[in-house]
Protein backbone atom coordinates (compact mmCIF):
# COMPACT_ATOMS: atom_id res chain seq x y z
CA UNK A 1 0.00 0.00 0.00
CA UNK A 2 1.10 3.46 -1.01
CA UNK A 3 1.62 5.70 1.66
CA UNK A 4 1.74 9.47 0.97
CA UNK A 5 2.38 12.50 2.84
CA UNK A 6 -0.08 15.62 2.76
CA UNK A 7 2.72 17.42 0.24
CA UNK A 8 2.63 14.82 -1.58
CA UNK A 9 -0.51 14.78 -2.04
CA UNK A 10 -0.96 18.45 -2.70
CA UNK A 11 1.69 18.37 -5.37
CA UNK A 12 0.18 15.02 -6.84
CA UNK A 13 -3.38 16.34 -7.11
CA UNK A 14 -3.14 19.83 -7.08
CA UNK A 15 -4.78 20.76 -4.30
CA UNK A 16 -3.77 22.81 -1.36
CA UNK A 17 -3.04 21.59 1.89
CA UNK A 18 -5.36 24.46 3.53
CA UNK A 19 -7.76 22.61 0.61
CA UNK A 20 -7.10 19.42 2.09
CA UNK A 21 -7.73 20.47 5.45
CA UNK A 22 -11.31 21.76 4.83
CA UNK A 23 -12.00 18.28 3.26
CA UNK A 24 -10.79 16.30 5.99
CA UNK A 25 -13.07 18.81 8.45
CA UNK A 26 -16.38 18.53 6.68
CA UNK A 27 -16.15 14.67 6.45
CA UNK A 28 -15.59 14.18 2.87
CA UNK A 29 -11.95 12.55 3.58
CA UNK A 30 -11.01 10.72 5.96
CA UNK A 31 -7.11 9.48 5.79
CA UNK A 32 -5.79 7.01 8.36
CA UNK A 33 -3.00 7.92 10.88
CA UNK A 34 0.55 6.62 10.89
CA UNK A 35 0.68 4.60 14.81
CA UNK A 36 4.08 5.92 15.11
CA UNK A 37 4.61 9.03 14.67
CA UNK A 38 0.26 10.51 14.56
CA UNK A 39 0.73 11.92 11.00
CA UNK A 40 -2.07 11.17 8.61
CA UNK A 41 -1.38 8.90 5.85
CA UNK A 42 -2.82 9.34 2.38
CA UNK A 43 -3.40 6.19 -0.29
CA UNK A 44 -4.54 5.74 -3.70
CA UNK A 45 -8.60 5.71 -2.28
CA UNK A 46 -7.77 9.02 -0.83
CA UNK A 47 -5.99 10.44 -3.74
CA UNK A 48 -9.09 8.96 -6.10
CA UNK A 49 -11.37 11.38 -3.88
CA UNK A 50 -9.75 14.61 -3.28
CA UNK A 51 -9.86 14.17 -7.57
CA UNK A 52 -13.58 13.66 -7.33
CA UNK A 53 -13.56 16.15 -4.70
CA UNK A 54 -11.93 18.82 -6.63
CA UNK A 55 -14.20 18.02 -10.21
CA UNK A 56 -17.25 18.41 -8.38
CA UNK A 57 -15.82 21.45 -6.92
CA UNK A 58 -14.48 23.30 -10.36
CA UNK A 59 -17.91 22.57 -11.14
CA UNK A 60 -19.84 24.29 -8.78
CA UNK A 61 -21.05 21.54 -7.00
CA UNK A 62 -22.05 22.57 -3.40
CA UNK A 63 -20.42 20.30 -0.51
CA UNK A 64 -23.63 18.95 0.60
CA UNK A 65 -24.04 17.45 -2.96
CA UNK A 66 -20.78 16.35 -2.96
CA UNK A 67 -21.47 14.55 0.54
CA UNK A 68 -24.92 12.88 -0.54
CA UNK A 69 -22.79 11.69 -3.59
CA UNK A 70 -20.51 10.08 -1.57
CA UNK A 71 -22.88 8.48 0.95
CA UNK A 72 -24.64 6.98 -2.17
CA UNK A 73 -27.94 8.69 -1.40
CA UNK A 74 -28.28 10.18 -4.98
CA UNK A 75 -26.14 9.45 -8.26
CA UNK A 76 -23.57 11.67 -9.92
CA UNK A 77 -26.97 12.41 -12.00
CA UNK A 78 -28.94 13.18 -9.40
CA UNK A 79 -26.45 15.45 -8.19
CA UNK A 80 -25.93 16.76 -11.50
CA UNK A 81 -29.21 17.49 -12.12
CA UNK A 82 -29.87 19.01 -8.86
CA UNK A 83 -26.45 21.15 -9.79
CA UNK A 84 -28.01 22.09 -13.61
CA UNK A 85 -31.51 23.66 -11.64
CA UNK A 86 -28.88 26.24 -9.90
CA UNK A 87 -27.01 27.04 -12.89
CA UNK A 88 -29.47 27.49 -14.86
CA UNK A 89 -31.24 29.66 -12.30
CA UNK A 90 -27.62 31.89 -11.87
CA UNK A 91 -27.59 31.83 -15.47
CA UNK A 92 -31.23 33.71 -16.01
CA UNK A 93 -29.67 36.11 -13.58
CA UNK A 94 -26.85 37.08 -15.08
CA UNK A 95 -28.64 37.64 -18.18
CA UNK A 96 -30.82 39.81 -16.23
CA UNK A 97 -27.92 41.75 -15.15
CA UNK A 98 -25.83 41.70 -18.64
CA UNK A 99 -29.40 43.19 -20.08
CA UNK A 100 -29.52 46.30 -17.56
CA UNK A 101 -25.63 46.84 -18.22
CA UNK A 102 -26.07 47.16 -21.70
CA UNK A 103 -28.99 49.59 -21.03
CA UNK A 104 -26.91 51.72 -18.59
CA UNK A 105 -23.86 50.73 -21.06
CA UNK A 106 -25.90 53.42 -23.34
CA UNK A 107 -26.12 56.28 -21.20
CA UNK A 108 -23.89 59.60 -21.24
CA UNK A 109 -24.78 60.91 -18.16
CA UNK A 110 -22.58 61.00 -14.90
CA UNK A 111 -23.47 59.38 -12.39
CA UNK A 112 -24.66 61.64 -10.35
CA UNK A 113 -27.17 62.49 -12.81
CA UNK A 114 -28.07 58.93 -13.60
CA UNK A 115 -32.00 58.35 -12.36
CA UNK A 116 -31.42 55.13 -9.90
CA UNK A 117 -34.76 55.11 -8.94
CA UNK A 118 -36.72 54.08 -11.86
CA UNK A 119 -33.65 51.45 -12.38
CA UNK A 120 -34.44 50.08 -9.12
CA UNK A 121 -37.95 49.73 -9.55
CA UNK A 122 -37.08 47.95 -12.66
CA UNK A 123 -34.73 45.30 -10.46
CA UNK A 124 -36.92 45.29 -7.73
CA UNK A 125 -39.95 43.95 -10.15
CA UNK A 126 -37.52 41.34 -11.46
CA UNK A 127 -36.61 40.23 -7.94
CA UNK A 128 -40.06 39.48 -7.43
CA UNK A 129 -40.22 36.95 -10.33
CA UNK A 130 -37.10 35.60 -8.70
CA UNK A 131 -34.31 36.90 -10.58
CA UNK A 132 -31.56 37.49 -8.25
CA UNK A 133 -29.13 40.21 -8.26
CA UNK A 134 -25.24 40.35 -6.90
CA UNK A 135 -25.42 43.16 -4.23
CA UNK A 136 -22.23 44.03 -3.29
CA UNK A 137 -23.54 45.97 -0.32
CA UNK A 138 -24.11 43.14 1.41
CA UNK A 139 -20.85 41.57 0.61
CA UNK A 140 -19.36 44.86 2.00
CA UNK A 141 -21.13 44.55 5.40
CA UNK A 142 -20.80 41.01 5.74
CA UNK A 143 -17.53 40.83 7.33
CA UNK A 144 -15.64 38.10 8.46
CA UNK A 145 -13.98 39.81 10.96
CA UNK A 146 -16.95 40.48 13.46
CA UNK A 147 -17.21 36.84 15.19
CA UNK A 148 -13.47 36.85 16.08
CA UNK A 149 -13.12 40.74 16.98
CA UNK A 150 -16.44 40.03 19.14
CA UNK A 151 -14.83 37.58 20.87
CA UNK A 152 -11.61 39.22 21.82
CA UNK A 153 -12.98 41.78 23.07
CA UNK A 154 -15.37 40.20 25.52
CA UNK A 155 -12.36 38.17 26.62
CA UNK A 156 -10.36 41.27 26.73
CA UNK A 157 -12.96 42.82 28.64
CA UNK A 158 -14.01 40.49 30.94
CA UNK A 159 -9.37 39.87 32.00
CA UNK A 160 -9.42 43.55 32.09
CA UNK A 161 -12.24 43.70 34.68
CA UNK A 162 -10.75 41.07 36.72
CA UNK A 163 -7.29 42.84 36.56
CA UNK A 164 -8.87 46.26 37.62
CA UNK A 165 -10.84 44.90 40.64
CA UNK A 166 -8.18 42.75 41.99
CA UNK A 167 -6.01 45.95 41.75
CA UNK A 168 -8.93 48.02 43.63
CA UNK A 169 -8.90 45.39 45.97
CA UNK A 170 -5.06 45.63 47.11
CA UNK A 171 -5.36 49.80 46.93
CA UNK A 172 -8.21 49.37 49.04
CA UNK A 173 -6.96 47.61 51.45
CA UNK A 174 -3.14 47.48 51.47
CA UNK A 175 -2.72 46.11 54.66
CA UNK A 176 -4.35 42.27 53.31
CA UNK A 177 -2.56 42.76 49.55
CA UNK A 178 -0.35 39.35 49.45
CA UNK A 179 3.57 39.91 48.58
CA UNK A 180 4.66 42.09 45.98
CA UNK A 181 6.08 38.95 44.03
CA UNK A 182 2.60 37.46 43.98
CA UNK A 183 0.83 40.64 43.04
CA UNK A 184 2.79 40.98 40.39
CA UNK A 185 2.35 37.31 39.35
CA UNK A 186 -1.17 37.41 39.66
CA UNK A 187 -1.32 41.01 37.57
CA UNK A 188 0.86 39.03 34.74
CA UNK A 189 -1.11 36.28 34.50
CA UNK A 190 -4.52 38.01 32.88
CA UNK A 191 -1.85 40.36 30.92
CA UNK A 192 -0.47 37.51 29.28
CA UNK A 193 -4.00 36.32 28.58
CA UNK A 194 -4.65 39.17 27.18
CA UNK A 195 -1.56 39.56 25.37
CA UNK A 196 -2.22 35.92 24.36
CA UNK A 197 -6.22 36.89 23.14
CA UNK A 198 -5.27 39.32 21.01
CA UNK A 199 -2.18 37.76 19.28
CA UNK A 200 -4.74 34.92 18.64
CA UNK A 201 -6.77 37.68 17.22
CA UNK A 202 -4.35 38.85 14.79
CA UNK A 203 -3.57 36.00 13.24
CA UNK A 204 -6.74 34.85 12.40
CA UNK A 205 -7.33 38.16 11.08
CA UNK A 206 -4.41 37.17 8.90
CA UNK A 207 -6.03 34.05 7.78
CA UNK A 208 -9.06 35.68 7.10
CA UNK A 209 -7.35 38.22 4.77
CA UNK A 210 -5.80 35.57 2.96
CA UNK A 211 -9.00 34.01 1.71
CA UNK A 212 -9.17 31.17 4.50
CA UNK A 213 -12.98 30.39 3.46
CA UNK A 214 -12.83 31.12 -0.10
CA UNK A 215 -9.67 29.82 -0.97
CA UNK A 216 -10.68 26.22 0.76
CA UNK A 217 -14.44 26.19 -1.66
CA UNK A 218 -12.82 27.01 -4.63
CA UNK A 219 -12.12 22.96 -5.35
């Protein structure tokens, strides 16, 4: 039996580790791990899948179809077909959009002369037939960043608090503060939390500005 490292594999079938990664996560792979040493050890099955994997993925092919696919509870055809209803669907919208563009594509006014309104009406009647429209307003406001920045800062807060009273407490009442050496321990230890919270923070910022998400759906 072929065994096979994870660069191997990326190198072999073109997919990225990070790629890899998200597989392994949502259940479509599962590779077995080396006894000695706890790495995870790809075969040929393995390799056969992440190729599946990533052709339903270049595809368009939504994980949950790819995971009903693989459980056998509908055919590459069902799946396909499923697949063609959304496509087609995406596809009347875009024409939809390509038609407006060429309409606007006609106009010589600025834009701040341009009459929105009676465009939106115009969208607005086609959303109601079901044509759907990219809004990249909503892209703008839905940001990543909000779970993990929540977070931080309630852990932040919630360290800080603890810091502050315990700090109240000794310049309070002096004469019960414990030794200097432990006041200071006890100080560092939520300010390396903290420190520790929001170095967490920044690199998952990081990831998230490289495309974490997107870059693990694209196959």
């Amino acid at each position: 039996m072929v065994c096979l490292k994870i660069n191997e594999v990326e190198s072999l079938v073109g997919i990225t580790k990070k790629n890899i990664r998200f597989y392994e996560e949502k259940g479509l792979l599962s590779p077995s791990r080396n006894s000695e040493n706890g790495y995870r050890d790809y075969g040929e099955a393995e390799v056969d899948v992440l190729r599946r994997i990533k052709l339903m993925r270049k595809l368009g092919v939504p994980i949950e179809e790819i995971r009903r696919m693989q459980e056998g509870t509908q055919t590459v055809g069902d799946g396909m077909r499923r697949h063609l209803v959304t496509l087609e669907r995406e596809q009347r919208n875009l024409e939809e959009s390509v038609r407006l563009c060429e309409l606007l594509q006609a106009r010589t006014e600025p834009l701040g002369e341009l009459d929105a309104e009676s465009v939106l009406a115009e969208m607005a009647k086609l959303e109601q037939t079901g044509t759907t429209f990219q809004n990249k307003q909503k892209q703008d406001v839905r940001i990543r960043y909000v779970a993990p920045i929540t977070i931080a800062a309630a852990a932040v807060l919630f360290l800080g608090a603890v810091t502050g009273l315990f700090i109240w407490g000794i310049l309070t009442e002096p004469d019960a503060a414990p030794p200097l050496a432990a006041v200071l321990i006890l100080i560092a230890i939520p300010v390396f939390l903290i420190c520790g919270v929001l170095f967490a923070l920044f690199q998952r910022i990081r990831e998230i500005g490289k495309g974490e998400i997107d870059d693990a759906k694209k196959y």
